[in-house]
N, C-alpha and C. Protein backbone atom coordinates (compact mmCIF):
# COMPACT_ATOMS: atom_id res chain seq x y z
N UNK A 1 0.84 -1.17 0.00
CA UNK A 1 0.00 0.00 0.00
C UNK A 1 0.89 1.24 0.00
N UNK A 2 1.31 1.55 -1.27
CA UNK A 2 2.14 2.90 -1.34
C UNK A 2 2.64 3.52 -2.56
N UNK A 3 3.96 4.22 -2.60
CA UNK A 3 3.92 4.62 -3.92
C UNK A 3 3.83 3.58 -5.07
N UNK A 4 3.30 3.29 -6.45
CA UNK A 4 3.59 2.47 -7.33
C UNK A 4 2.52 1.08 -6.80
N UNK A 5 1.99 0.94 -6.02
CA UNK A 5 1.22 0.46 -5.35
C UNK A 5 -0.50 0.45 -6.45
N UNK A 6 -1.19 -0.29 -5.86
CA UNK A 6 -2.78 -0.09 -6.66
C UNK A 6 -3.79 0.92 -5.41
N UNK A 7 -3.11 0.62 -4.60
CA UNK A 7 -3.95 1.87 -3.23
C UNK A 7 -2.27 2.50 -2.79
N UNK A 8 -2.64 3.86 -1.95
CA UNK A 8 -1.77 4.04 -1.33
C UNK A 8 -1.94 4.67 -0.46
N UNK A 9 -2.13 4.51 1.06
CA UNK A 9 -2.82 5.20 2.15
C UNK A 9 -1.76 6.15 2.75
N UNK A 10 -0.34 6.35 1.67
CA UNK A 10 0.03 7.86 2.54
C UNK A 10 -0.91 8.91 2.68
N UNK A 11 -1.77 9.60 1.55
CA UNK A 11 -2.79 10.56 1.84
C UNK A 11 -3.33 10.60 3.19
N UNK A 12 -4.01 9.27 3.65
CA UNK A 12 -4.72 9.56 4.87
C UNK A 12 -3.59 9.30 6.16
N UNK A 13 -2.40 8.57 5.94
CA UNK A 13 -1.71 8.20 7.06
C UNK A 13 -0.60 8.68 7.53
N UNK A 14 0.39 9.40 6.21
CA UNK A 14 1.49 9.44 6.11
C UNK A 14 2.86 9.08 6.42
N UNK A 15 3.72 9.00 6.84
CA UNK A 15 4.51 8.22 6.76
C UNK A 15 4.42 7.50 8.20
N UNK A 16 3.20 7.60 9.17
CA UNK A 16 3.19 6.74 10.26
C UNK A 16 3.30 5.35 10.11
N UNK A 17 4.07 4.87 11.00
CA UNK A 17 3.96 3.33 11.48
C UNK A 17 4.83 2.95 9.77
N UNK A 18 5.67 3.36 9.33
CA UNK A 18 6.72 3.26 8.21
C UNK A 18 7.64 3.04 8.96
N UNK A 19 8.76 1.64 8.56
CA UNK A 19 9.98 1.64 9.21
C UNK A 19 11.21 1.62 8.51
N UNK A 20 12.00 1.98 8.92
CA UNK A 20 13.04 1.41 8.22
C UNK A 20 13.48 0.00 8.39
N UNK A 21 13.89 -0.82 7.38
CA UNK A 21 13.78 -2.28 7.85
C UNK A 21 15.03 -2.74 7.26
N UNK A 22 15.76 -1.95 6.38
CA UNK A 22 17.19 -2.06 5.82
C UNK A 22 18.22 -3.15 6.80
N UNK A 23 18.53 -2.69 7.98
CA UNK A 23 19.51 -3.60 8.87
C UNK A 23 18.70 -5.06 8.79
N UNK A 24 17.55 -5.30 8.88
CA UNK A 24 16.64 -6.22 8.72
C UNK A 24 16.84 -7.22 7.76
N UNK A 25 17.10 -6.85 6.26
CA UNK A 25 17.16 -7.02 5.26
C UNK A 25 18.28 -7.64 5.09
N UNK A 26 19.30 -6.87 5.15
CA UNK A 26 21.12 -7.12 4.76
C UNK A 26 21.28 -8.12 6.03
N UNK A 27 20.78 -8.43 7.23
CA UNK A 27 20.98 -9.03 7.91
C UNK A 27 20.78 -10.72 7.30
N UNK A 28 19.93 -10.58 6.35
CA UNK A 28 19.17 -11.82 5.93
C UNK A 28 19.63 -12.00 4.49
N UNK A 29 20.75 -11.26 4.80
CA UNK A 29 21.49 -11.30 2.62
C UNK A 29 20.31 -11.00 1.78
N UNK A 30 19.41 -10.72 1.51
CA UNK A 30 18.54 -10.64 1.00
C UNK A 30 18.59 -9.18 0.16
N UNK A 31 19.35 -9.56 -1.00
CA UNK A 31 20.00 -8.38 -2.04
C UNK A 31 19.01 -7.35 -2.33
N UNK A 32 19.01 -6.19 -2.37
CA UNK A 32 18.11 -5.06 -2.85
C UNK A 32 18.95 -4.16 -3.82
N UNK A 33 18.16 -3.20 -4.48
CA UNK A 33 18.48 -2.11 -5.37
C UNK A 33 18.82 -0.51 -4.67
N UNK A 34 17.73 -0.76 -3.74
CA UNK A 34 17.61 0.78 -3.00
C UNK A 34 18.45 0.71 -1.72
N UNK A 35 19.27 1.75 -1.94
CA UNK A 35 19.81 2.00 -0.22
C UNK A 35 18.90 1.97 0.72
N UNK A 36 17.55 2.07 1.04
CA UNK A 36 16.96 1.73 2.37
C UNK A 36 15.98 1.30 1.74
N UNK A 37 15.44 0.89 3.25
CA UNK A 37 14.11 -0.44 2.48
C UNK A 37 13.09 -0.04 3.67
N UNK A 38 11.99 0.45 3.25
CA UNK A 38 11.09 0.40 4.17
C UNK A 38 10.03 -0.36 4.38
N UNK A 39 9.32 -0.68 5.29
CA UNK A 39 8.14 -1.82 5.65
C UNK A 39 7.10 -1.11 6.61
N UNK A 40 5.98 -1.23 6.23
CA UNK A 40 4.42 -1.32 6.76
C UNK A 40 5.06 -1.97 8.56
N UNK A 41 4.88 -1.29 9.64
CA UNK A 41 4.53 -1.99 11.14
C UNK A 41 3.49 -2.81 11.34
N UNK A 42 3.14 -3.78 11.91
CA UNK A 42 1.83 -4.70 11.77
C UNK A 42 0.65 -3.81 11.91
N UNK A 43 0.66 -3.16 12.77
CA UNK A 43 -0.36 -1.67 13.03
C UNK A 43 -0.57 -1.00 11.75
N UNK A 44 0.49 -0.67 11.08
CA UNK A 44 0.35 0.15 9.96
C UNK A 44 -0.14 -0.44 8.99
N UNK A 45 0.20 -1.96 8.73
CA UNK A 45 -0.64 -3.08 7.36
C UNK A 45 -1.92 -3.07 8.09
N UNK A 46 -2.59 -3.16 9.02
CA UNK A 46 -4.01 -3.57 9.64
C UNK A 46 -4.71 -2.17 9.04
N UNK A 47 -4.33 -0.97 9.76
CA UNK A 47 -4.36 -0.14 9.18
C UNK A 47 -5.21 0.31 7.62
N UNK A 48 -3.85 -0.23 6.70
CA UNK A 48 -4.13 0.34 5.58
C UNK A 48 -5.49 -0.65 5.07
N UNK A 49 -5.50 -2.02 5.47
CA UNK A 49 -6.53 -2.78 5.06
C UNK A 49 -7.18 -2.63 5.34
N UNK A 50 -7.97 -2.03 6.59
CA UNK A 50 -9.25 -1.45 7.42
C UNK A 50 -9.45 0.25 6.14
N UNK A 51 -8.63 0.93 6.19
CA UNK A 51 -8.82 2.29 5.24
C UNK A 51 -9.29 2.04 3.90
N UNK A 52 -8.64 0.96 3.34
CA UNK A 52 -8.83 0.64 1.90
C UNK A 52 -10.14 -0.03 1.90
N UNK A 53 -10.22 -0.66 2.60
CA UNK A 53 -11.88 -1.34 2.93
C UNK A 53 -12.82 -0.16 2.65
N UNK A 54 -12.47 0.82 4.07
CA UNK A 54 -13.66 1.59 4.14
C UNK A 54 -13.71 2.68 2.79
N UNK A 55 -12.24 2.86 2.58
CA UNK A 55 -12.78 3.41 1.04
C UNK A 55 -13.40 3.24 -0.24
N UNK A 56 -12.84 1.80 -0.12
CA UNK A 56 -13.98 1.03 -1.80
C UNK A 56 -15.52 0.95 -1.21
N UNK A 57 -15.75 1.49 0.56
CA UNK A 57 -17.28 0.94 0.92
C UNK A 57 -17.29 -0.63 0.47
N UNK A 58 -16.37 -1.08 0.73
CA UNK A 58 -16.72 -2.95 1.42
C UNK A 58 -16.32 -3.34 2.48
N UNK A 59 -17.37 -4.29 2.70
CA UNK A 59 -17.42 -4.66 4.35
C UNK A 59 -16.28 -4.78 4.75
N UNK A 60 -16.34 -4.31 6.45
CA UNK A 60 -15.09 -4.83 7.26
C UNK A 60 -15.26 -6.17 8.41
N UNK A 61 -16.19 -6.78 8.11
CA UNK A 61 -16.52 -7.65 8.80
C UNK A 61 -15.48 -8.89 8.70
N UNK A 62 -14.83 -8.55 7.69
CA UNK A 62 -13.62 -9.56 7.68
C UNK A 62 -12.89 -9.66 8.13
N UNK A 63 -12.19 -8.28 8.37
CA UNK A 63 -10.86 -7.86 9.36
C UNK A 63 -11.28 -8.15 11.01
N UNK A 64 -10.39 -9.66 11.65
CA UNK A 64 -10.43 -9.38 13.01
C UNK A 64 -9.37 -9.40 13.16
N UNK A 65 -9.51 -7.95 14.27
CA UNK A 65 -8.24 -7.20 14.68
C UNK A 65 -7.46 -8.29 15.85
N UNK A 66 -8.65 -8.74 16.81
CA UNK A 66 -8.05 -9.89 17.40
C UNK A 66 -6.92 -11.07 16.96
N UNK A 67 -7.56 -11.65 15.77
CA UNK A 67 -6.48 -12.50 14.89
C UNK A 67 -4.93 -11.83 15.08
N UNK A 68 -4.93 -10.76 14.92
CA UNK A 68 -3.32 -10.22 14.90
C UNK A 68 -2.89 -9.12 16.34
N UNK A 69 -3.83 -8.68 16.54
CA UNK A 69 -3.11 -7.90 17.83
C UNK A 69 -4.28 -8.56 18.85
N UNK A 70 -3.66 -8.73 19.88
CA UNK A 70 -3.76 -9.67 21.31
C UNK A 70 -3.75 -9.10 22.42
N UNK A 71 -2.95 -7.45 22.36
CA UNK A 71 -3.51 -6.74 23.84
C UNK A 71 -4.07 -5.48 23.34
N UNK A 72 -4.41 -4.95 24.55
CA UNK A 72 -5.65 -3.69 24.15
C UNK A 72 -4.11 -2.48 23.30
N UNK A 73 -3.25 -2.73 24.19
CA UNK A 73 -2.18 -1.97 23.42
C UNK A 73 -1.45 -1.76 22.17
N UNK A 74 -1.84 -3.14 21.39
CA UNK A 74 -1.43 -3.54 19.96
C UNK A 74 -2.95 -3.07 19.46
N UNK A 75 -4.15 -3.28 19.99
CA UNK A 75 -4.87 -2.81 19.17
C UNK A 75 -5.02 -1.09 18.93
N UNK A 76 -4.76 -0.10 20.42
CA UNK A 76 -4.54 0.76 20.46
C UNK A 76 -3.41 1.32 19.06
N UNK A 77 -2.64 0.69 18.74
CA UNK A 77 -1.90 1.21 18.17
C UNK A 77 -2.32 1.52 16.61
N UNK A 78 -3.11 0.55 16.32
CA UNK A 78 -4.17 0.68 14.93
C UNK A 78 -5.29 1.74 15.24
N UNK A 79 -5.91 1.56 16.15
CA UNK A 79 -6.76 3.02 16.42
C UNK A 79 -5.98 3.98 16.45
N UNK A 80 -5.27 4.46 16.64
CA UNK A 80 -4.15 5.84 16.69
C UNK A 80 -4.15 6.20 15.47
N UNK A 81 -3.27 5.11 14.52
CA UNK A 81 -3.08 5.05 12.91
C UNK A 81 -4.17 5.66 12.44
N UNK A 82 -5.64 5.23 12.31
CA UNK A 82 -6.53 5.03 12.09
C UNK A 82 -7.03 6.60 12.60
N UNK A 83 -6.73 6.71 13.16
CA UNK A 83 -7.32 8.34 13.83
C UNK A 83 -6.90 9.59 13.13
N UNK A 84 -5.52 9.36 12.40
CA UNK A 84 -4.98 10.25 11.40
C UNK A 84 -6.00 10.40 10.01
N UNK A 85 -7.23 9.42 9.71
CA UNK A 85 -7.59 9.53 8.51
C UNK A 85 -9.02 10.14 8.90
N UNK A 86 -9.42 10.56 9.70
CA UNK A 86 -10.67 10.81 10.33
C UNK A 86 -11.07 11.81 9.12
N UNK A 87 -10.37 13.17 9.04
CA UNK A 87 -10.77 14.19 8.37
C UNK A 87 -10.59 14.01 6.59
N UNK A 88 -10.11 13.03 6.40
CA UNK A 88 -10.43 12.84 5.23
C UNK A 88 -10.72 11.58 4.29
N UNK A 89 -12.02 11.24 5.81
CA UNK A 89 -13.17 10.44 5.37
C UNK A 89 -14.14 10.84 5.22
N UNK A 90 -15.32 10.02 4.26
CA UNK A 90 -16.41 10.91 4.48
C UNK A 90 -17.32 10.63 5.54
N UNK A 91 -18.21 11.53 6.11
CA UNK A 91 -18.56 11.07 7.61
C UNK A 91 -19.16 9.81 7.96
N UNK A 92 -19.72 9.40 6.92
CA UNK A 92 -20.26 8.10 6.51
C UNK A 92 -19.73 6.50 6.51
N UNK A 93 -18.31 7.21 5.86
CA UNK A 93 -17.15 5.98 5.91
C UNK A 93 -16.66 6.04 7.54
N UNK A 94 -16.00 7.22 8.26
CA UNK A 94 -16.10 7.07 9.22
C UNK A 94 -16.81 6.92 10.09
N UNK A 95 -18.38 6.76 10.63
CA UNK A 95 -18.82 6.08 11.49
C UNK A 95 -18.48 4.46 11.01
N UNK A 96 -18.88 3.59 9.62
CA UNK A 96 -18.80 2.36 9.19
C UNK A 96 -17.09 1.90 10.33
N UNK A 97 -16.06 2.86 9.92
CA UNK A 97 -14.62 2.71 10.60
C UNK A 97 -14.84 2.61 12.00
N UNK A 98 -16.27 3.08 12.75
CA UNK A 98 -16.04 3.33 14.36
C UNK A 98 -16.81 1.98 14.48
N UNK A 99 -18.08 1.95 13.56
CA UNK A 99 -18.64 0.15 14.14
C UNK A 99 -17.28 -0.56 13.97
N UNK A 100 -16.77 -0.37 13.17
CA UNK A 100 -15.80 -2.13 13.06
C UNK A 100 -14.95 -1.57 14.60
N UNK A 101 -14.49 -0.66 15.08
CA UNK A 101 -13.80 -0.34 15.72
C UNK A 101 -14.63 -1.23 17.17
N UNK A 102 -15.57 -0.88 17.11
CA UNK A 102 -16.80 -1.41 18.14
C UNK A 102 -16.73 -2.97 18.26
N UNK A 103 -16.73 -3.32 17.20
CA UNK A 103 -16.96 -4.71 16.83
C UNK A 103 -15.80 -5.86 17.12
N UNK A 104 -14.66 -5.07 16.66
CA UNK A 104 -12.83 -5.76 16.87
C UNK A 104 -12.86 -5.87 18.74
């Protein structure tokens, strides 16, 4: 979910929950082109799949947040994310974003 991408939720997120993952990478020989390599935080992929949902308006009944985050603090951390796109949803998409929020 980003540049060159088919969605790309910098607009609503920006470079939150983006890491650098380079030492990550070269650690694992795992040859690249670009001097740094960045990666989505698990927060930040939940994230963009909950946004992209609510933007095409299809259900989020799919996404359980439980499946991947396990304390109120990992889920906290996707609500935060998630709180950056408030103002440029439409109010509509964001309540749909607060049931699933209800619902997870």
């Amino acid at each position: 979910m980003g540049d060159g991408c088919q969605e790309d939720t910098r607009p609503w997120l920006g470079e939150a929950g983006i890491e650098d993952v380079t030492a990550i990478v070269e650690s694992m020989l795992v040859p690249h082109e670009s001097p740094r390599i960045y990666a989505a935080s698990h927060a930040r992929a939940i994230a963009d799949l909950v946004l992209v949902a609510t933007k095409r308006n299809q259900p989020l009944d799919h996404i359980h947040l439980d499946d991947w985050m396990h304390t109120q603090d990992q889920k906290e951390q996707v609500y935060s994310l998630l709180s950056y796109a408030k103002d440029k949803l439409e109010p509509d998409q964001w309540r749909r974003l607060q049931e699933w929020k209800l619902s997870s």
